[in-house]
C-alpha atoms as a PDB file:
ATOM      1  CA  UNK A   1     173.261  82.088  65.828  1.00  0.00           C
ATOM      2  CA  UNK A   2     177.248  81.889  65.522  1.00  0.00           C
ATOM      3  CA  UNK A   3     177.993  84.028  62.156  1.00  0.00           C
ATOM      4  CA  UNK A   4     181.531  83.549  60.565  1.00  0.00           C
ATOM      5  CA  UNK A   5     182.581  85.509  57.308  1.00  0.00           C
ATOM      6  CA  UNK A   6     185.190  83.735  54.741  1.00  0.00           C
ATOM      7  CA  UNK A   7     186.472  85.068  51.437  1.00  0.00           C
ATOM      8  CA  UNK A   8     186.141  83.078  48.629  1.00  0.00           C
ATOM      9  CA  UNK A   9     188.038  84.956  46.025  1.00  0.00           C
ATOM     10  CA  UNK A  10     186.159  88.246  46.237  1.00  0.00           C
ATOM     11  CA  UNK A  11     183.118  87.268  47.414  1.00  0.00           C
ATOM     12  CA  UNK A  12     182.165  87.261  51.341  1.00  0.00           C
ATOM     13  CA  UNK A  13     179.673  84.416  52.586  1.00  0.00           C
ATOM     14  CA  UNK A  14     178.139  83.942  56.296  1.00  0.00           C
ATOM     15  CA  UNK A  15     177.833  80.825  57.722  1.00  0.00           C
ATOM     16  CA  UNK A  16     174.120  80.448  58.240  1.00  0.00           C
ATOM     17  CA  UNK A  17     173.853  76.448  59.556  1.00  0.00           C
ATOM     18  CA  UNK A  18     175.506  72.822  60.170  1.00  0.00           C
ATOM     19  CA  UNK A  19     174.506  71.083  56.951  1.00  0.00           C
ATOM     20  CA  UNK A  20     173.470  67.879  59.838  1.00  0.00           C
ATOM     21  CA  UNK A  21     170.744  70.429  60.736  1.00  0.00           C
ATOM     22  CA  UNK A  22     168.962  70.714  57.547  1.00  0.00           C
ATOM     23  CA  UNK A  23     167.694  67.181  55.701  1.00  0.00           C
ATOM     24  CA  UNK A  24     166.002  66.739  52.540  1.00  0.00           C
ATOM     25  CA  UNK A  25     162.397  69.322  52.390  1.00  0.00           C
ATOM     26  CA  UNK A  26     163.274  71.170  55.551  1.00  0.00           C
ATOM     27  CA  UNK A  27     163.706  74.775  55.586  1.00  0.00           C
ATOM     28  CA  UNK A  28     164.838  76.812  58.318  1.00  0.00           C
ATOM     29  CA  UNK A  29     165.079  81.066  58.651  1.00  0.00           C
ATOM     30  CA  UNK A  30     167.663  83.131  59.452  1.00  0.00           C
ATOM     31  CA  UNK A  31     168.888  86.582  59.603  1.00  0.00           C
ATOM     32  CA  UNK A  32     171.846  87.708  57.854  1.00  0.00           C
ATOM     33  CA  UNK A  33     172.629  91.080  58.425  1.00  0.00           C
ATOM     34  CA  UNK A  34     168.808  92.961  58.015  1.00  0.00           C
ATOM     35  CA  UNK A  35     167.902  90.099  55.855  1.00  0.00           C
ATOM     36  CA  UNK A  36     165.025  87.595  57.007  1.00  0.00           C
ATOM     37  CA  UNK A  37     166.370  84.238  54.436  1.00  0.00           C
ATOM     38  CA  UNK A  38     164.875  80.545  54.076  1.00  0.00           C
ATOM     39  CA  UNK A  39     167.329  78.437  53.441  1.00  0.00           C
ATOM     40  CA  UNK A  40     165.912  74.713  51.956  1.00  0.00           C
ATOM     41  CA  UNK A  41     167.328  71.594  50.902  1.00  0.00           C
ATOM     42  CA  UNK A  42     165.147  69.655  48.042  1.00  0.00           C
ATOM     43  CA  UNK A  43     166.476  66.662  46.000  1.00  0.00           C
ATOM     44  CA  UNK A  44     169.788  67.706  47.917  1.00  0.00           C
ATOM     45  CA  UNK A  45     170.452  70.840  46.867  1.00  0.00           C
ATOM     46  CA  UNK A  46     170.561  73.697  49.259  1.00  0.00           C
ATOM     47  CA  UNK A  47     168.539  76.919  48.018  1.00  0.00           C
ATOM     48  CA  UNK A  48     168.664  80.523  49.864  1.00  0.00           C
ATOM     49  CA  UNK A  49     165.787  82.998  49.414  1.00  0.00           C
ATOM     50  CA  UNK A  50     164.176  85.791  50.333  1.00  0.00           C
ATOM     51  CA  UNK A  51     162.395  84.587  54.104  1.00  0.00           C
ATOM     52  CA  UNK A  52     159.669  86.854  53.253  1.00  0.00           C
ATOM     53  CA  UNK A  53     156.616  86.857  51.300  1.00  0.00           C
ATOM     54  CA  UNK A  54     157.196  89.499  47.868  1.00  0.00           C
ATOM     55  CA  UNK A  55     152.899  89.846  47.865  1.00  0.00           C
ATOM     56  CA  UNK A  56     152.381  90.402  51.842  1.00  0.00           C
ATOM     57  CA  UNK A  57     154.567  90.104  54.865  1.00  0.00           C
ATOM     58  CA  UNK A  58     154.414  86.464  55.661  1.00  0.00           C
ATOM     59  CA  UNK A  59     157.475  84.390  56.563  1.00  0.00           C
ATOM     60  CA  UNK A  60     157.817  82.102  54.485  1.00  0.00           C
ATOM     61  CA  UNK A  61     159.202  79.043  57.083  1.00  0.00           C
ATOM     62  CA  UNK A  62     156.098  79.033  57.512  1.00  0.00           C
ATOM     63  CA  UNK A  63     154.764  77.548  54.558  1.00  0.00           C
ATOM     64  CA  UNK A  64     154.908  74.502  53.031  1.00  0.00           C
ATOM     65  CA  UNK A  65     157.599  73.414  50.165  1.00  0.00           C
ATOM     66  CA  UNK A  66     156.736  70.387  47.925  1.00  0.00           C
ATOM     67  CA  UNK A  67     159.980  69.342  45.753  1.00  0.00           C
ATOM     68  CA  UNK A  68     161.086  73.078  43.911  1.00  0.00           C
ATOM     69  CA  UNK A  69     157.856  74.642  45.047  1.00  0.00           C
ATOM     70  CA  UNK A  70     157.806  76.753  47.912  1.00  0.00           C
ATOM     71  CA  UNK A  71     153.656  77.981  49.175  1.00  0.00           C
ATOM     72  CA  UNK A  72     153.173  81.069  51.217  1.00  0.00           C
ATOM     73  CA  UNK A  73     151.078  80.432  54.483  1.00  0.00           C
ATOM     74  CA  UNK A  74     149.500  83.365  54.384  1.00  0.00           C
ATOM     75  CA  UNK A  75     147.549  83.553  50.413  1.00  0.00           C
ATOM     76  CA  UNK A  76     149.267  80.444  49.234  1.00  0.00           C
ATOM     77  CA  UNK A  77     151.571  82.226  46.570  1.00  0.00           C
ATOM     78  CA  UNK A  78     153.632  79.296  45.147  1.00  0.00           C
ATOM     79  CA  UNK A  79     157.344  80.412  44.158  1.00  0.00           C
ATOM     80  CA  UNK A  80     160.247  77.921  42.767  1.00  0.00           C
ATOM     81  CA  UNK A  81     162.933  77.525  45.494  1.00  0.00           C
ATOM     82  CA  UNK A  82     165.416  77.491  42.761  1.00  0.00           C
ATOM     83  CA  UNK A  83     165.292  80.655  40.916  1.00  0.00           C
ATOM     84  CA  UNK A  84     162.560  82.419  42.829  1.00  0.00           C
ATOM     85  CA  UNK A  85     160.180  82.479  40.400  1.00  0.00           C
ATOM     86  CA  UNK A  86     156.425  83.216  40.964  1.00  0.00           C
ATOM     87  CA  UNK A  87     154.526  79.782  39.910  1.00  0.00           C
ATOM     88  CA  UNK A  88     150.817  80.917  41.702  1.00  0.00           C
ATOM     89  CA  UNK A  89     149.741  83.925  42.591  1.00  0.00           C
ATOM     90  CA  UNK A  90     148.516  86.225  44.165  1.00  0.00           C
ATOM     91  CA  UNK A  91     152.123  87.386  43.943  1.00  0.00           C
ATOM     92  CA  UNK A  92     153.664  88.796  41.134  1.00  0.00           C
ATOM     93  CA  UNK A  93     157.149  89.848  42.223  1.00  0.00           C
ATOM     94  CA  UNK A  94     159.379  86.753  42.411  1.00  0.00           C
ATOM     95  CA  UNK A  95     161.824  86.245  45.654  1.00  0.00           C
ATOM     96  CA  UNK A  96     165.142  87.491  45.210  1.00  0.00           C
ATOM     97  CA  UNK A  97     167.619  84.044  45.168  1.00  0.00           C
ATOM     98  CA  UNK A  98     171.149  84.204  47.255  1.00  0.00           C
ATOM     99  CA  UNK A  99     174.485  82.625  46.275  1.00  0.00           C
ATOM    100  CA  UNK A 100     174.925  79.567  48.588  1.00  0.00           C
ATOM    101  CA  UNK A 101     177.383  76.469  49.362  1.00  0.00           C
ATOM    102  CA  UNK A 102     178.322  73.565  51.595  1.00  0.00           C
ATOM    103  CA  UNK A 103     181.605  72.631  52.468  1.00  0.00           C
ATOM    104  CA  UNK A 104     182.975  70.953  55.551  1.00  0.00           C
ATOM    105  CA  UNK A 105     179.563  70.041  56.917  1.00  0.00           C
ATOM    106  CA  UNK A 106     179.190  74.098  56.928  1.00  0.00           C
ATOM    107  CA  UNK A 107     175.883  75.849  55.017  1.00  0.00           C
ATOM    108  CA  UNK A 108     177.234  79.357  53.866  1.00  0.00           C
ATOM    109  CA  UNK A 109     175.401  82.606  52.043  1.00  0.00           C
ATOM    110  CA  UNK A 110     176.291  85.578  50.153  1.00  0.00           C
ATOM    111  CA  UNK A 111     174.042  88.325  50.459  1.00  0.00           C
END
């Protein structure tokens, strides 16, 4: 994966994808850094996440996301893509939620 850092006043973001290669309920992983992310696009907003199951180590491309909610494959936790919140357990700890933006055709992360 090609990684570029810009500043954006004081913050530093990674480009992560081509907006092209993401359409409406994808999701795709990637690494920033040590971090395993899913990035997802519902009702056309992108979302960045923890990639990683908070209950059990699953990754969570693997799953299956239905509008905001995002399952685990593994025990079928059900988090919200948008603030990370647990909406089904058997997870209790929610997914930690990145700062992310498009411009230029460009998907970018802060983590």
């Amino acid at each position: 994966m090609n990684s570029k850092n810009i500043q954006s006043e004081t913050e530093e973001y990674t480009f992560v994808a081509a907006s092209a290669s993401l359409e409406d309920e994808d999701m795709i992983e990637v690494l920033v850094g040590k971090e395993t992310l899913l990035i997802a696009r519902t009702n056309g907003n992108v979302h960045a996440v923890d990639g990683i199951c908070s209950h059990a180590y699953a990754e969570l491309v693997d799953g299956e996301l239905e509008d905001h909610c995002l399952y685990c494959p593994l025990h079928f936790a059900a988090f919200d893509i948008r603030d990370g919140s647990v909406l089904e357990g058997p997870a209790d700890t929610p997914l930690s939620v990145y700062e992310v933006f498009e411009q230029d055709g460009s998907i970018w992360v802060k983590v």
